[in-house]
N, C-alpha and C. Protein backbone atom coordinates (compact mmCIF):
# COMPACT_ATOMS: atom_id res chain seq x y z
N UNK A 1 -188.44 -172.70 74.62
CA UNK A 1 -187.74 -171.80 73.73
C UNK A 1 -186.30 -171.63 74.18
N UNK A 2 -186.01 -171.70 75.46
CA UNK A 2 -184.75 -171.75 76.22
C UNK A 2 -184.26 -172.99 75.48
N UNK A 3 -184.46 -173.90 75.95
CA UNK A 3 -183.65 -174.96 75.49
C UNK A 3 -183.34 -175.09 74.32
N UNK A 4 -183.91 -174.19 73.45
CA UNK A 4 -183.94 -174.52 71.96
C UNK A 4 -183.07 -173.43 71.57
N UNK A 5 -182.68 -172.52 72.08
CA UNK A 5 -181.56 -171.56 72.08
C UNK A 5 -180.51 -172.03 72.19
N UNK A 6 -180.12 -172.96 73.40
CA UNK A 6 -178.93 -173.30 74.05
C UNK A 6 -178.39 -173.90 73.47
N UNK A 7 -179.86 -175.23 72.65
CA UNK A 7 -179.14 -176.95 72.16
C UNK A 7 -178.86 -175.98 70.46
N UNK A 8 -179.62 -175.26 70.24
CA UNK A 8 -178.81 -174.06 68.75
C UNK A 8 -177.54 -173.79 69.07
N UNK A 9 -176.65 -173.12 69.85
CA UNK A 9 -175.40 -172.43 70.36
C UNK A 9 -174.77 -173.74 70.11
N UNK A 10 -174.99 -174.89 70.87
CA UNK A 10 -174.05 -176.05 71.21
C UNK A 10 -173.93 -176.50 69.72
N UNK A 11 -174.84 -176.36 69.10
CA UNK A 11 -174.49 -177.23 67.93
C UNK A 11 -174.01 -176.55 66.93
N UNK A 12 -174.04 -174.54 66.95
CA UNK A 12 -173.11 -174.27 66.30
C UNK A 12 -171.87 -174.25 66.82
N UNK A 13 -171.53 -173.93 68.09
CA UNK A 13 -170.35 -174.75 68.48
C UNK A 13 -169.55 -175.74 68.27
N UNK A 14 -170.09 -177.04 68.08
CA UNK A 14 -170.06 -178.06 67.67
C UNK A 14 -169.21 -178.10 66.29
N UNK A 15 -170.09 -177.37 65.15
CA UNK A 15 -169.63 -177.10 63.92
C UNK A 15 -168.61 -176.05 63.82
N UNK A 16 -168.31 -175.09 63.93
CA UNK A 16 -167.45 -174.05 63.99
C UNK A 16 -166.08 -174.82 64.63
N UNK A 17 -166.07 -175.74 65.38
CA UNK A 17 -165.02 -176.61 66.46
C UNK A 17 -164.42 -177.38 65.10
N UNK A 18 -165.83 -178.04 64.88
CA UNK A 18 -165.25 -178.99 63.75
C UNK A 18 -164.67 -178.87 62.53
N UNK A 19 -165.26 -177.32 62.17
CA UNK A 19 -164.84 -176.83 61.01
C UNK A 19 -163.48 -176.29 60.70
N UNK A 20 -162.71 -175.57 62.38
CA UNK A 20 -161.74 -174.91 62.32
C UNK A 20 -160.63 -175.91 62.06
N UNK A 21 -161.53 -177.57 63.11
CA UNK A 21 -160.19 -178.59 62.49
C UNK A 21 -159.84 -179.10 61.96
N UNK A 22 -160.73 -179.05 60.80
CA UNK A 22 -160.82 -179.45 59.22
C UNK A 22 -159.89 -178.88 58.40
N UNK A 23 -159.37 -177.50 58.88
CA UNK A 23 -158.05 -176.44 58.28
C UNK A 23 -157.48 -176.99 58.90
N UNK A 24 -156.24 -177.66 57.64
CA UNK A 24 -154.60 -177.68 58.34
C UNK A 24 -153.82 -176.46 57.58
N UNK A 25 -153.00 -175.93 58.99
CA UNK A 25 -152.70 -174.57 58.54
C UNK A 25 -151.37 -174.83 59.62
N UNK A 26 -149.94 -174.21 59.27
CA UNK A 26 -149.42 -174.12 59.32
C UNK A 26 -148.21 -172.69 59.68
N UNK A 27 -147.42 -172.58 60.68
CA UNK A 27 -146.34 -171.36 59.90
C UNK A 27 -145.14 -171.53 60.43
N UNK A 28 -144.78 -170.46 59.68
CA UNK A 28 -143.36 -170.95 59.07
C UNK A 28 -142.22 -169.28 59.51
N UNK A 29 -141.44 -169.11 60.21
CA UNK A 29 -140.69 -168.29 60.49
C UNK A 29 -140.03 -167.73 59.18
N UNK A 30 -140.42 -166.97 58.42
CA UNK A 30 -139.88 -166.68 56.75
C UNK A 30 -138.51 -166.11 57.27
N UNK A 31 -138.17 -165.33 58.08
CA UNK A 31 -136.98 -164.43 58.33
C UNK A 31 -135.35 -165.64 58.80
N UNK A 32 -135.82 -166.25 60.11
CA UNK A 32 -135.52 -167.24 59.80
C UNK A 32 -134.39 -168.36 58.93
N UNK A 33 -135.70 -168.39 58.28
CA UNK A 33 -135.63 -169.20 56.93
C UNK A 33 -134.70 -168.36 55.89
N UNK A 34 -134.82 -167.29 56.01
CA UNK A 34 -134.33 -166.68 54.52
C UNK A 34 -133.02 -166.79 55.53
N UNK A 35 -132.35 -166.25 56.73
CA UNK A 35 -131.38 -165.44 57.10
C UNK A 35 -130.46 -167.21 57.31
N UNK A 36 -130.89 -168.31 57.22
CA UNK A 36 -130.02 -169.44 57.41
C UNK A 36 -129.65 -170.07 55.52
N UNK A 37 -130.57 -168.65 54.97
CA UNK A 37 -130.20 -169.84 53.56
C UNK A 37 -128.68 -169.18 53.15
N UNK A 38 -127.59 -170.06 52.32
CA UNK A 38 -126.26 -169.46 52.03
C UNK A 38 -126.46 -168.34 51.11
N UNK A 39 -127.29 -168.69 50.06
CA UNK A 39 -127.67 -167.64 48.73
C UNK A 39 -128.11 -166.05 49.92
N UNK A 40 -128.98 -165.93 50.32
CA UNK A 40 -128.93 -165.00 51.08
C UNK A 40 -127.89 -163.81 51.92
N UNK A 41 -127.02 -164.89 52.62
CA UNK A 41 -126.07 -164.51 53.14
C UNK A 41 -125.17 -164.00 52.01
N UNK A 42 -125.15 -164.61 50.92
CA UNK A 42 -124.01 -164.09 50.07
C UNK A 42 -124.51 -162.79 49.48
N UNK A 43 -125.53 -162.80 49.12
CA UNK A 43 -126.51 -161.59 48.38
C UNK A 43 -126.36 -160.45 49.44
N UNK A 44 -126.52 -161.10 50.79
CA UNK A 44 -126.29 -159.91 51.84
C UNK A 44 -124.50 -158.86 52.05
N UNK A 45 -123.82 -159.82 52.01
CA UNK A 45 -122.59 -159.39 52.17
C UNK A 45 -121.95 -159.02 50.65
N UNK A 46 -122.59 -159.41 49.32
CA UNK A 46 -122.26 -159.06 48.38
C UNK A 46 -123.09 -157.29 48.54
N UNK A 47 -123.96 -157.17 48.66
CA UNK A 47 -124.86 -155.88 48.49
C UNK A 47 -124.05 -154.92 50.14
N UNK A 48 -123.96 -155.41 50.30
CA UNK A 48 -122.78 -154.75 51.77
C UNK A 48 -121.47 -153.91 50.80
N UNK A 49 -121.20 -154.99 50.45
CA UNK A 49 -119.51 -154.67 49.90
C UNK A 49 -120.43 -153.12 49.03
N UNK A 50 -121.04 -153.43 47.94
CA UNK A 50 -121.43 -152.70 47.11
C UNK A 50 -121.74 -151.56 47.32
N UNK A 51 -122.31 -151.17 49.02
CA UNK A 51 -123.07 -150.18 49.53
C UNK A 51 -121.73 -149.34 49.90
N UNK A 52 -120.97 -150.42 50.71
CA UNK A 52 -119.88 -149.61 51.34
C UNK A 52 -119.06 -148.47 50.02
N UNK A 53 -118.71 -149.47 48.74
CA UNK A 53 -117.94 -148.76 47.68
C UNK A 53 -118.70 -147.14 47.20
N UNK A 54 -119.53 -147.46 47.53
CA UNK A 54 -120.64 -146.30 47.17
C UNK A 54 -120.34 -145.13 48.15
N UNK A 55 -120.54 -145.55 49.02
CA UNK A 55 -120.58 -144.76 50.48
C UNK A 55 -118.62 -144.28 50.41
N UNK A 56 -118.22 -144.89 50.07
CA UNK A 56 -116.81 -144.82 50.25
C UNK A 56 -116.52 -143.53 48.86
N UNK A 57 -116.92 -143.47 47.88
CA UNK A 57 -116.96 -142.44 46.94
C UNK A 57 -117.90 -141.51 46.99
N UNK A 58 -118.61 -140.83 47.78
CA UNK A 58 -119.57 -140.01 48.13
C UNK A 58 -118.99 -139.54 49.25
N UNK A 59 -117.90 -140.26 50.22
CA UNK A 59 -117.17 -139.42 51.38
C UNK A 59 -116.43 -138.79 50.77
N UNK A 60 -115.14 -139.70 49.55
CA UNK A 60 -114.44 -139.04 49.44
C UNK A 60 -114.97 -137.43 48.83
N UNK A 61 -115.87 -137.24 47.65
CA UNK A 61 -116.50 -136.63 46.94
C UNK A 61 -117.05 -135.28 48.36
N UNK A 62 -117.15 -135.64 49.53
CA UNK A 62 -118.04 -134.74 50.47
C UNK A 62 -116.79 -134.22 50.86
N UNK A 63 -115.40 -135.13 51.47
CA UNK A 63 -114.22 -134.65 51.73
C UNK A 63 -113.76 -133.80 50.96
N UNK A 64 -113.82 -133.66 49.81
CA UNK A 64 -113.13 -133.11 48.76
C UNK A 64 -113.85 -131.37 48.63
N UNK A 65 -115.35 -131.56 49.48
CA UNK A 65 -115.73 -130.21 49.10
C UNK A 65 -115.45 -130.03 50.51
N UNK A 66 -115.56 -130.39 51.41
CA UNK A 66 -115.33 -129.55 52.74
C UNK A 66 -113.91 -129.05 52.67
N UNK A 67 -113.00 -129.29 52.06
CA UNK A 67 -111.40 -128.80 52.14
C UNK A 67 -111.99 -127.83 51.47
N UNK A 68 -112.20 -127.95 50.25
CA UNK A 68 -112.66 -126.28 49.97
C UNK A 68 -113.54 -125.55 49.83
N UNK A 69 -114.30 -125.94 50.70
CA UNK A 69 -114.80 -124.52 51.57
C UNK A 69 -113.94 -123.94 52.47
N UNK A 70 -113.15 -125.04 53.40
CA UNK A 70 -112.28 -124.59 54.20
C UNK A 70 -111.44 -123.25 53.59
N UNK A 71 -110.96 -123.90 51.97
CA UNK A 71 -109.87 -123.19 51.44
C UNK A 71 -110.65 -121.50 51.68
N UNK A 72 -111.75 -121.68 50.61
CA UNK A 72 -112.49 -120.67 50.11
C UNK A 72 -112.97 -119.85 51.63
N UNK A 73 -112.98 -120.39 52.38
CA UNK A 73 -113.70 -119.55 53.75
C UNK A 73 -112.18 -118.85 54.06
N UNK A 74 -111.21 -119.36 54.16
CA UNK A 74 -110.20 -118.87 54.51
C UNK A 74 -109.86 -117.68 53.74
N UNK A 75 -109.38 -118.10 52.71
CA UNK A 75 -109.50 -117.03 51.30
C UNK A 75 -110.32 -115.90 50.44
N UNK A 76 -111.60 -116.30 51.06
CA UNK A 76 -112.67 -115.09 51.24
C UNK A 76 -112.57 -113.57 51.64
N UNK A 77 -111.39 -113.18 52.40
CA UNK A 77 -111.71 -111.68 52.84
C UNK A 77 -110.43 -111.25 51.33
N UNK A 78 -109.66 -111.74 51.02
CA UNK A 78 -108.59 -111.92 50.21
C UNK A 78 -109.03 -111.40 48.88
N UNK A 79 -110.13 -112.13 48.25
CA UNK A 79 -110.79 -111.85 47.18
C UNK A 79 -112.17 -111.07 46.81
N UNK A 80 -112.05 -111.34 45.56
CA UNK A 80 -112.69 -110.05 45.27
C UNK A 80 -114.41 -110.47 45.58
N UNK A 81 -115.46 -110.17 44.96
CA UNK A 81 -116.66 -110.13 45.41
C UNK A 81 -117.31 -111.06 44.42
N UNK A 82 -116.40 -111.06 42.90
CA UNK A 82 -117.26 -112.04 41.86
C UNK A 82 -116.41 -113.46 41.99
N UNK A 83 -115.15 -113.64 42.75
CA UNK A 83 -114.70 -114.34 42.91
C UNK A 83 -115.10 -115.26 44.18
N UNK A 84 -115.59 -114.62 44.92
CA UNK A 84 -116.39 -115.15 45.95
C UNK A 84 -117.35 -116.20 45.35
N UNK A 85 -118.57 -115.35 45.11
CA UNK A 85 -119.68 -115.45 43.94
C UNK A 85 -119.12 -117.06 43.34
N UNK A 86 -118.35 -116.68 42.61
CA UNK A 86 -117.83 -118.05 41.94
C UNK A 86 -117.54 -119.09 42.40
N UNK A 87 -116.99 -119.26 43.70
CA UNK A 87 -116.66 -119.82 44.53
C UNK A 87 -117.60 -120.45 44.66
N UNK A 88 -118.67 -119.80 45.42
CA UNK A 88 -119.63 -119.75 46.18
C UNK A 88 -120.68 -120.93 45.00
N UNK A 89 -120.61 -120.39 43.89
CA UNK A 89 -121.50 -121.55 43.15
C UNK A 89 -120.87 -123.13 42.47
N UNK A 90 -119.33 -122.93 42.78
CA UNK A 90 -118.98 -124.23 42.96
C UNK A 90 -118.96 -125.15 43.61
N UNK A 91 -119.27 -124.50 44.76
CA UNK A 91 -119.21 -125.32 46.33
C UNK A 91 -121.12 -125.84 46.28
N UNK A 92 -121.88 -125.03 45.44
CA UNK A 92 -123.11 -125.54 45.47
C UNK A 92 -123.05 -126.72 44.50
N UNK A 93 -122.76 -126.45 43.47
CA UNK A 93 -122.47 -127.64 42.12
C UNK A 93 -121.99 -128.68 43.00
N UNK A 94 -121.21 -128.75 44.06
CA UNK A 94 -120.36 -130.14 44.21
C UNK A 94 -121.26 -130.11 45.59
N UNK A 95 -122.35 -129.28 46.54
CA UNK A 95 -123.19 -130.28 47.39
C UNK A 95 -124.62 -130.54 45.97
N UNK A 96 -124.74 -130.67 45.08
CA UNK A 96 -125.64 -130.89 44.14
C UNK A 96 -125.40 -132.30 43.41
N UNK A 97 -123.81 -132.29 43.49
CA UNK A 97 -123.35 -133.84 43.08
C UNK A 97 -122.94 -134.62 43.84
N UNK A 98 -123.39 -134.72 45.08
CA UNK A 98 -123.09 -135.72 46.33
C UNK A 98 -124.62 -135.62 46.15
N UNK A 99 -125.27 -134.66 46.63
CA UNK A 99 -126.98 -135.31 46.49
C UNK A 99 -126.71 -136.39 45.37
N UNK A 100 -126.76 -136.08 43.96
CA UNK A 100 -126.87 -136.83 43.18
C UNK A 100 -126.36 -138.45 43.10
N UNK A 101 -125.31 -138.25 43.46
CA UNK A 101 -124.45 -139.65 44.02
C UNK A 101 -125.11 -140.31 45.02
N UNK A 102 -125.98 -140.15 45.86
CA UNK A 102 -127.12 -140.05 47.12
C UNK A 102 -127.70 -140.75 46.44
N UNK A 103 -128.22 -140.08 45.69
CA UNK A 103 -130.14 -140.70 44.90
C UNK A 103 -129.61 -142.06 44.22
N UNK A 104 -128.35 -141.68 42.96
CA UNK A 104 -128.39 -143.13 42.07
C UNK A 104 -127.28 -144.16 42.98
N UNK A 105 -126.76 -143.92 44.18
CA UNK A 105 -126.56 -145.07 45.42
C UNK A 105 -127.39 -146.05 45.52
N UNK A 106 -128.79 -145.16 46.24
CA UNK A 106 -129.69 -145.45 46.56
C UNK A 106 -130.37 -146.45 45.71
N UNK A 107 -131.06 -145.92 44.56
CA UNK A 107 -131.48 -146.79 43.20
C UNK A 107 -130.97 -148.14 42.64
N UNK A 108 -129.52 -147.42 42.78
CA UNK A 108 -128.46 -148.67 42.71
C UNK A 108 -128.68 -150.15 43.32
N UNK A 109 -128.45 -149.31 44.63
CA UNK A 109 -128.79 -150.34 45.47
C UNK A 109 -129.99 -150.99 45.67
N UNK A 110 -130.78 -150.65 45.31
CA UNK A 110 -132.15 -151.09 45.00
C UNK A 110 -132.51 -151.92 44.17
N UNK A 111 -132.15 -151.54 43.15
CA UNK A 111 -132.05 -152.36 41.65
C UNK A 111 -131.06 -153.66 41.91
N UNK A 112 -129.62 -153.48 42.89
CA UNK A 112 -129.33 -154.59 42.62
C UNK A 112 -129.71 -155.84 43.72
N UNK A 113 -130.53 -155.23 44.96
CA UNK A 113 -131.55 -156.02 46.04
C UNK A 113 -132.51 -156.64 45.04
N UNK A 114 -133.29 -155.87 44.28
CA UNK A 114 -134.67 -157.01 43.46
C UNK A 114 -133.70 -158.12 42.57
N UNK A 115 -132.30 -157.61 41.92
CA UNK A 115 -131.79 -158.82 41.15
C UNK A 115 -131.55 -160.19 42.48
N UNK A 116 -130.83 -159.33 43.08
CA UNK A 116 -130.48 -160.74 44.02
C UNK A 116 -131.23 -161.41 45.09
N UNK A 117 -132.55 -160.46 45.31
CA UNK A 117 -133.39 -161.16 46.35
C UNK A 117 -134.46 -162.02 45.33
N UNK A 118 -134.43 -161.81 44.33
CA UNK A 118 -135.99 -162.39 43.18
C UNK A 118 -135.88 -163.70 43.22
N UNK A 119 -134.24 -164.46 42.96
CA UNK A 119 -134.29 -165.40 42.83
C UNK A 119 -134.61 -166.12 43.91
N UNK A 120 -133.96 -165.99 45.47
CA UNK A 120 -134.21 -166.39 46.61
C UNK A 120 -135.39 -166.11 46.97
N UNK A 121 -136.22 -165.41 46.95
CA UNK A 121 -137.51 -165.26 46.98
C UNK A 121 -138.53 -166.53 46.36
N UNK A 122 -138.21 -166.44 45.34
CA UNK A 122 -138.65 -167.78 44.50
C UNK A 122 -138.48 -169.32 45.25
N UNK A 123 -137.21 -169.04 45.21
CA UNK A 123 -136.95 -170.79 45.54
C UNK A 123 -137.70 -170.39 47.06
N UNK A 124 -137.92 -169.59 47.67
CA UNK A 124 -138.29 -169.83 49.43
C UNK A 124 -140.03 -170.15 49.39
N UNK A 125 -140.31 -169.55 48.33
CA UNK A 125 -141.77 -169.63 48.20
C UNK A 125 -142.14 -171.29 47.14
N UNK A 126 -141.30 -171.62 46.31
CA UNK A 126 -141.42 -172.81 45.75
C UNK A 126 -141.45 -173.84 46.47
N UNK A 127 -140.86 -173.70 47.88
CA UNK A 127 -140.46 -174.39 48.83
C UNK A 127 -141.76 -175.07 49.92
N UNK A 128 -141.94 -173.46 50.05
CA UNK A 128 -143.27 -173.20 50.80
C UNK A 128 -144.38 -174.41 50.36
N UNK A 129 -144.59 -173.58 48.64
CA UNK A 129 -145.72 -174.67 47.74
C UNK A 129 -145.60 -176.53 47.79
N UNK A 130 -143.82 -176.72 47.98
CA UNK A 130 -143.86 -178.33 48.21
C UNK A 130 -144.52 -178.59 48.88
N UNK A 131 -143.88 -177.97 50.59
CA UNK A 131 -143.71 -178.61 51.77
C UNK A 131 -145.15 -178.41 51.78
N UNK A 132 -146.46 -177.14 51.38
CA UNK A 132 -147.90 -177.11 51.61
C UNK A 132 -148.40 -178.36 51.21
N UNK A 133 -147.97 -178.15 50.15
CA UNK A 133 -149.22 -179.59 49.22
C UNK A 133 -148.34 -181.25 49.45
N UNK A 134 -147.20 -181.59 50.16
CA UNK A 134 -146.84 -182.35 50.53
C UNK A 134 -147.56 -182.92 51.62
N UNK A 135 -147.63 -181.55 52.82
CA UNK A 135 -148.39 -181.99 53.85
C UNK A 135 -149.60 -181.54 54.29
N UNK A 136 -150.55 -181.23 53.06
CA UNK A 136 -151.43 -181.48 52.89
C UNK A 136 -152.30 -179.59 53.84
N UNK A 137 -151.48 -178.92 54.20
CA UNK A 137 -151.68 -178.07 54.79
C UNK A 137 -152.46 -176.53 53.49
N UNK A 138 -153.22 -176.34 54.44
CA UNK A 138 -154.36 -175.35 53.20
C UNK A 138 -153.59 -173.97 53.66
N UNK A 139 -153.26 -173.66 54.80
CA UNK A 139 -152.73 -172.12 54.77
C UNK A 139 -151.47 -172.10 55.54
N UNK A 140 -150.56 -171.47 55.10
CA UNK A 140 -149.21 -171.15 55.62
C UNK A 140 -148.77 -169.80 56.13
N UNK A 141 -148.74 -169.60 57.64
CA UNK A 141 -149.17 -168.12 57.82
C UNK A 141 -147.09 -167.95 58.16
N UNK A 142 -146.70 -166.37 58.10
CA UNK A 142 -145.43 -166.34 58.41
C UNK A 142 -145.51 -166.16 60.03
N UNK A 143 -144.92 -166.95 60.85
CA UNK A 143 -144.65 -166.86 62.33
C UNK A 143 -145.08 -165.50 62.54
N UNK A 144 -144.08 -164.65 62.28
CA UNK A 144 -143.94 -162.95 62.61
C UNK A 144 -144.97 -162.11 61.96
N UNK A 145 -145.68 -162.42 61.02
CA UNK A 145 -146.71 -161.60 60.83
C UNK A 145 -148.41 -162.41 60.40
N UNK A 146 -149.04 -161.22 60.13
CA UNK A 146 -150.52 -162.23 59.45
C UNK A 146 -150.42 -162.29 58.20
N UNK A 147 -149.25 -162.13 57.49
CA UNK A 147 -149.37 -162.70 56.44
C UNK A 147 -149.82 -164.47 55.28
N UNK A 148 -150.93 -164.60 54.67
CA UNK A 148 -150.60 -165.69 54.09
C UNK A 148 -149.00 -165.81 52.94
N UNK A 149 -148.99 -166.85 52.97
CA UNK A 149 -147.97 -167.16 52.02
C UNK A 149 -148.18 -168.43 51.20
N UNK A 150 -149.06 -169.73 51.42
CA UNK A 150 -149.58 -170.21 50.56
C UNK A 150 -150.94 -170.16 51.00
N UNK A 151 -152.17 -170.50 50.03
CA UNK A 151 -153.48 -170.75 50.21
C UNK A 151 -153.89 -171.51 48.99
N UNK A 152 -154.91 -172.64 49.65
CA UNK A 152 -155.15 -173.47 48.61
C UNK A 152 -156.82 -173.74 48.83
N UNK A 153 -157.28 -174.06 48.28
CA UNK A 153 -159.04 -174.63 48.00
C UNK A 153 -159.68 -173.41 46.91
N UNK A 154 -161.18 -173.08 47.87
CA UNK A 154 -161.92 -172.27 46.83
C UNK A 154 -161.64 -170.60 46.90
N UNK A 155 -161.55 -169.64 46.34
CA UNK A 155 -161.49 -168.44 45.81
C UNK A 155 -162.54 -168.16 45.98
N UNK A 156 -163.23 -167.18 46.95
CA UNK A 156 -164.27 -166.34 47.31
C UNK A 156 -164.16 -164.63 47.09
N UNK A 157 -162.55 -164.55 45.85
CA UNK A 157 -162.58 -163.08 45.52
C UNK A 157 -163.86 -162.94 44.32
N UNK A 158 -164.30 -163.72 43.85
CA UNK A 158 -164.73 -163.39 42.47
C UNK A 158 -166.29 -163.20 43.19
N UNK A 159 -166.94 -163.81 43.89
CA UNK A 159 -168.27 -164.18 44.19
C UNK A 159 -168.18 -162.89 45.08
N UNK A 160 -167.63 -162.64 46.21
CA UNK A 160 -167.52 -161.08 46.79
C UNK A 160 -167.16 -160.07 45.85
N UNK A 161 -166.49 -160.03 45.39
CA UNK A 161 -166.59 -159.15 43.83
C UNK A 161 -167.90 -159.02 43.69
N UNK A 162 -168.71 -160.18 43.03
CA UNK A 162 -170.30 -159.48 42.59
C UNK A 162 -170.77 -159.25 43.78
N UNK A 163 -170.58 -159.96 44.87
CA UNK A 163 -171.46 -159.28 45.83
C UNK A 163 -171.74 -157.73 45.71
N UNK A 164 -170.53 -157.77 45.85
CA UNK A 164 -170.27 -155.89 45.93
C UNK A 164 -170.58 -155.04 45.10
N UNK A 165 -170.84 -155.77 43.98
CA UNK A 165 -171.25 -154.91 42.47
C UNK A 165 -169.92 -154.29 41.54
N UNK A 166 -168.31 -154.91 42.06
CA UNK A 166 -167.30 -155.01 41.35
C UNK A 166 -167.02 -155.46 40.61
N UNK A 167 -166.44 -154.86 39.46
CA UNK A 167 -166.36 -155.96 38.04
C UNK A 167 -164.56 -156.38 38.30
């Protein structure tokens, strides 16, 4: 019964050995890759410029209220109590529109990262799909993470699906 244990182990051994080298699998440094392509670099230093102009009108806009508060703090014992008041809710209106300038920066900049990364994205992954099915390789993992990035043969989502009783 011993031996019949052991010469079992060896021969799933055997198979599991053989099976793993039956996968050609591959990876690929994506970061890399993206940070040597030119389109990238330009998308990068174009979305730079863009951030800075942003950032550069939201100082001035922050400059513009800190002078007056300055003014208004200064000028405060001077005036009257509804003039304060008044003051006092302009200086909120203008930190309410630097938030605001904040958020659609932000968005901005966001919106114009998916325009200019979608396309480079594409061609890096079209790339991927040559060089896979060129060289014959079934999985393409990224260096830096466990991510797949191509996979090719059979689909075992649908059959684990029913396993599970998922439609």
């Amino acid at each position: 019964m011993k031996k019949l244990s052991v010469l079992f182990a060896a021969v799933m051994m055997f198979v599991s050995v053989g099976m793993a080298k039956a996968q050609k699998m591959a990876t690929l440094d994506v970061l890399g890759v993206l940070n040597a392509m030119p389109e990238k670099k330009k998308a990068d230093a174009d979305l730079k410029t863009f951030y800075d102009t942003k950032q550069g009108e939201i100082k001035k806009k922050y400059d513009a209220g800190q002078a007056k508060l300055k003014q208004y703090s200064e000028e405060a014992p001077k005036k009257t109590a509804d003039e304060n008041k008044a003051r006092e809710a302009e200086l909120q209106k203008i930190q309410e529109e630097i938030a605001q300038m904040q958020d659609k920066a932000q968005k901005d900049l966001q919106a114009k990262q998916e325009v200019a990364f979608g396309p480079i994205e594409k061609k890096l992954n079209d790339a991927v799909d040559k060089v896979a099915k060129a060289n014959g390789y079934e999985y393409v993992m990224d260096a830096n993470s466990p991510a797949f990035l191509y996979k090719a043969g059979a689909d075992a989502t649908a059959a684990v699906k029913k396993e599970l009783g998922i439609q």
